[in-house]
C-alpha atoms as a PDB file:
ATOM      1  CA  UNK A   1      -9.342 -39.056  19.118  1.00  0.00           C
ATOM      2  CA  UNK A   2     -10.397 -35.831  16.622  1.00  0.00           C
ATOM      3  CA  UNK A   3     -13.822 -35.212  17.145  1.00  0.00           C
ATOM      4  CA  UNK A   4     -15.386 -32.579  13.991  1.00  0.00           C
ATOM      5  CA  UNK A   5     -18.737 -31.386  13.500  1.00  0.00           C
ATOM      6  CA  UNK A   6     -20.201 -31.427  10.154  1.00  0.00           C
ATOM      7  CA  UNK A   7     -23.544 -31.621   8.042  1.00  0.00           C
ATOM      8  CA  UNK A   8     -24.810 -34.110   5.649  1.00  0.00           C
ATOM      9  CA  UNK A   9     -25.597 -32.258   2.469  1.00  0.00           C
ATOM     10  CA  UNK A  10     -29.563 -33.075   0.706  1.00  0.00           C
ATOM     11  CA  UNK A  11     -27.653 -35.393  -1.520  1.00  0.00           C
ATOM     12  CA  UNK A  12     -25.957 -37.524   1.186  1.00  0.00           C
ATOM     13  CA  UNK A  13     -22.569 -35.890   0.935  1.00  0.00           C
ATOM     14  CA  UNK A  14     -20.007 -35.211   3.959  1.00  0.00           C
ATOM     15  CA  UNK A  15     -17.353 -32.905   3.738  1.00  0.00           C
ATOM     16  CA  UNK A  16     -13.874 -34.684   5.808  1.00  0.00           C
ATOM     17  CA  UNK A  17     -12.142 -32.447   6.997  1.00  0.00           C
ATOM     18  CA  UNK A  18      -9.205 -30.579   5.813  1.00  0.00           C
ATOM     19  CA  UNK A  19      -7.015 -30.968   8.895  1.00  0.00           C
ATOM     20  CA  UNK A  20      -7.920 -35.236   8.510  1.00  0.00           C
ATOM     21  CA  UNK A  21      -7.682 -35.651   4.601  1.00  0.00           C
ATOM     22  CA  UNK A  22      -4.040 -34.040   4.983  1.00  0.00           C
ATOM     23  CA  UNK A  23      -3.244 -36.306   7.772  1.00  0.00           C
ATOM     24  CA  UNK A  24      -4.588 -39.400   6.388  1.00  0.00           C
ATOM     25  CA  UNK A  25      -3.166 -38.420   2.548  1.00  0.00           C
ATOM     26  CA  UNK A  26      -6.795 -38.516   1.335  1.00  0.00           C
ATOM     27  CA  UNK A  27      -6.695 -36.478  -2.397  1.00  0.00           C
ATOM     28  CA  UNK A  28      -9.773 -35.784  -4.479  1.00  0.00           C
ATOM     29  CA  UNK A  29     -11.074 -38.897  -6.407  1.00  0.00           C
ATOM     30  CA  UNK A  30      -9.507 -41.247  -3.099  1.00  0.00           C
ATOM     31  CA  UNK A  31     -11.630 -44.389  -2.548  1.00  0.00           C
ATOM     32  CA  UNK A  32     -12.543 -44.579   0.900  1.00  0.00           C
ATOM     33  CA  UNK A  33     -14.486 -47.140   3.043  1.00  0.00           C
ATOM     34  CA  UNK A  34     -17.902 -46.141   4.875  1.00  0.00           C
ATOM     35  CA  UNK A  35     -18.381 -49.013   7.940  1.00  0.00           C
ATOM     36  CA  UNK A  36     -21.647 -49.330   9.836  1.00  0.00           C
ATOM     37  CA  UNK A  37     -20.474 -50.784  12.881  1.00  0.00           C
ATOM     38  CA  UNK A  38     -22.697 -52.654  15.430  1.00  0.00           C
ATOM     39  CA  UNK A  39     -22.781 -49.871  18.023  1.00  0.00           C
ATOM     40  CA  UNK A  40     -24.518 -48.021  15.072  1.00  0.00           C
ATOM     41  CA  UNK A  41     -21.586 -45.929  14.690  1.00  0.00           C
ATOM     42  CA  UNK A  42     -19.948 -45.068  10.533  1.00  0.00           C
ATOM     43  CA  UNK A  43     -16.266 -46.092  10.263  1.00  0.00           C
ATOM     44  CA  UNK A  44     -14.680 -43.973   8.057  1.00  0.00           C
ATOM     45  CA  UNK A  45     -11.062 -45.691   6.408  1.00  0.00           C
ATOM     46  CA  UNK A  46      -9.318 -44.813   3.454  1.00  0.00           C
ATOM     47  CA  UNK A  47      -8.677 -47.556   0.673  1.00  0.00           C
ATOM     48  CA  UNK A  48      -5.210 -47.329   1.103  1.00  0.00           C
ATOM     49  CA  UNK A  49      -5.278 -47.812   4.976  1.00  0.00           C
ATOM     50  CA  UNK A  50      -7.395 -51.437   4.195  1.00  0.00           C
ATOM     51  CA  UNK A  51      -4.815 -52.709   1.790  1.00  0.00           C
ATOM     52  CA  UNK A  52      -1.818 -51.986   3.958  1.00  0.00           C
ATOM     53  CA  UNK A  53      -3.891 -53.560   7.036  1.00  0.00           C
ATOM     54  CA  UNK A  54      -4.610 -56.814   4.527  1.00  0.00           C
ATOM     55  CA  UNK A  55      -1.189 -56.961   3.450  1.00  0.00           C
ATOM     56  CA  UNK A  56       0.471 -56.813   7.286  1.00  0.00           C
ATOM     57  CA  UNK A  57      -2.227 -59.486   7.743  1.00  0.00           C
ATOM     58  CA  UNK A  58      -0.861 -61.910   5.103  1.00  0.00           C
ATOM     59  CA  UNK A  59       2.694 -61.004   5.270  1.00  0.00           C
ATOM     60  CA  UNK A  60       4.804 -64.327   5.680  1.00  0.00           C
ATOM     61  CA  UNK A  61       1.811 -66.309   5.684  1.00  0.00           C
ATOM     62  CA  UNK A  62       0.576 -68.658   3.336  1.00  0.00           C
ATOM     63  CA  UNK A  63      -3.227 -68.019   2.633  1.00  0.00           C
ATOM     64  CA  UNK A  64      -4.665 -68.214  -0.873  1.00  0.00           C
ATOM     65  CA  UNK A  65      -6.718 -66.121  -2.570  1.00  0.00           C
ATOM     66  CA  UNK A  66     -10.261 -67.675  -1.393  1.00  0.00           C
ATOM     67  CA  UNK A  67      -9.175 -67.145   2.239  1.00  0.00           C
ATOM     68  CA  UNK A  68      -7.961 -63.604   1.470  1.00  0.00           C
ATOM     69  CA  UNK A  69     -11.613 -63.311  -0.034  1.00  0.00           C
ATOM     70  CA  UNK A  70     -13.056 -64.772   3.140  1.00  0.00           C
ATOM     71  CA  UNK A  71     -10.918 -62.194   6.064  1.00  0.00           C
ATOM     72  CA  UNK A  72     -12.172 -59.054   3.899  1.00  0.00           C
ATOM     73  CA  UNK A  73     -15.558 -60.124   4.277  1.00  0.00           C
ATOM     74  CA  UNK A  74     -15.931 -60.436   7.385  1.00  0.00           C
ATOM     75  CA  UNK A  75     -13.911 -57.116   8.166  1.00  0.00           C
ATOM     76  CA  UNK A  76     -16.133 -55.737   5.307  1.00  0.00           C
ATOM     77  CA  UNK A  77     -19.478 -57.048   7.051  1.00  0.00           C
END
C-alpha cells in the first residue's frame, strides 16, 4: 500500500496524486467513487475500476437488471 499526504482545499477539493492518477489511468474530467467505509475510513475507486469489478461479477451468470441494481447498492452503501 501507497500512503500520500495531502490537504483538503476550503472548497472540499483533494488533489490525487500524480504518481496514482497515472497508475490507475485517472484523466481530467474521470468519474471517480468517494466510499465512507465503516472503519470511518474514504475509499477512493475510479468509475472504470467499479464497472470492470460489476462486469467480472456477472460474467456467465444470469442476473437481471433489478438484481444488478440490488449488488451495486449494497457495494455502494
Amino acid at each position: 500500500m501507497h500512503r500520500f499526504h495531502t490537504k483538503v482545499s476550503g472548497n472540499g477539493r483533494v488533489i490525487i496524486p500524480a504518481c496514482i492518477r497515472k497508475e490507475l489511468d485517472i484523466k481530467s474530467g474521470d468519474e471517480v467513487i468517494i466510499s465512507k467505509m465503516d472503519d470511518g475510513n474514504i475509499k477512493i475507486s475510479t468509475a472504470k475500476h467499479a464497472l470492470k469489478k460489476l462486469q467480472e461479477m456477472v460474467a456467465g451468470k444470469n442476473i437481471g437488471t433489478a438484481q444488478l441494481f440490488e449488488m451495486r447498492k449494497s457495494e455502494v452503501l
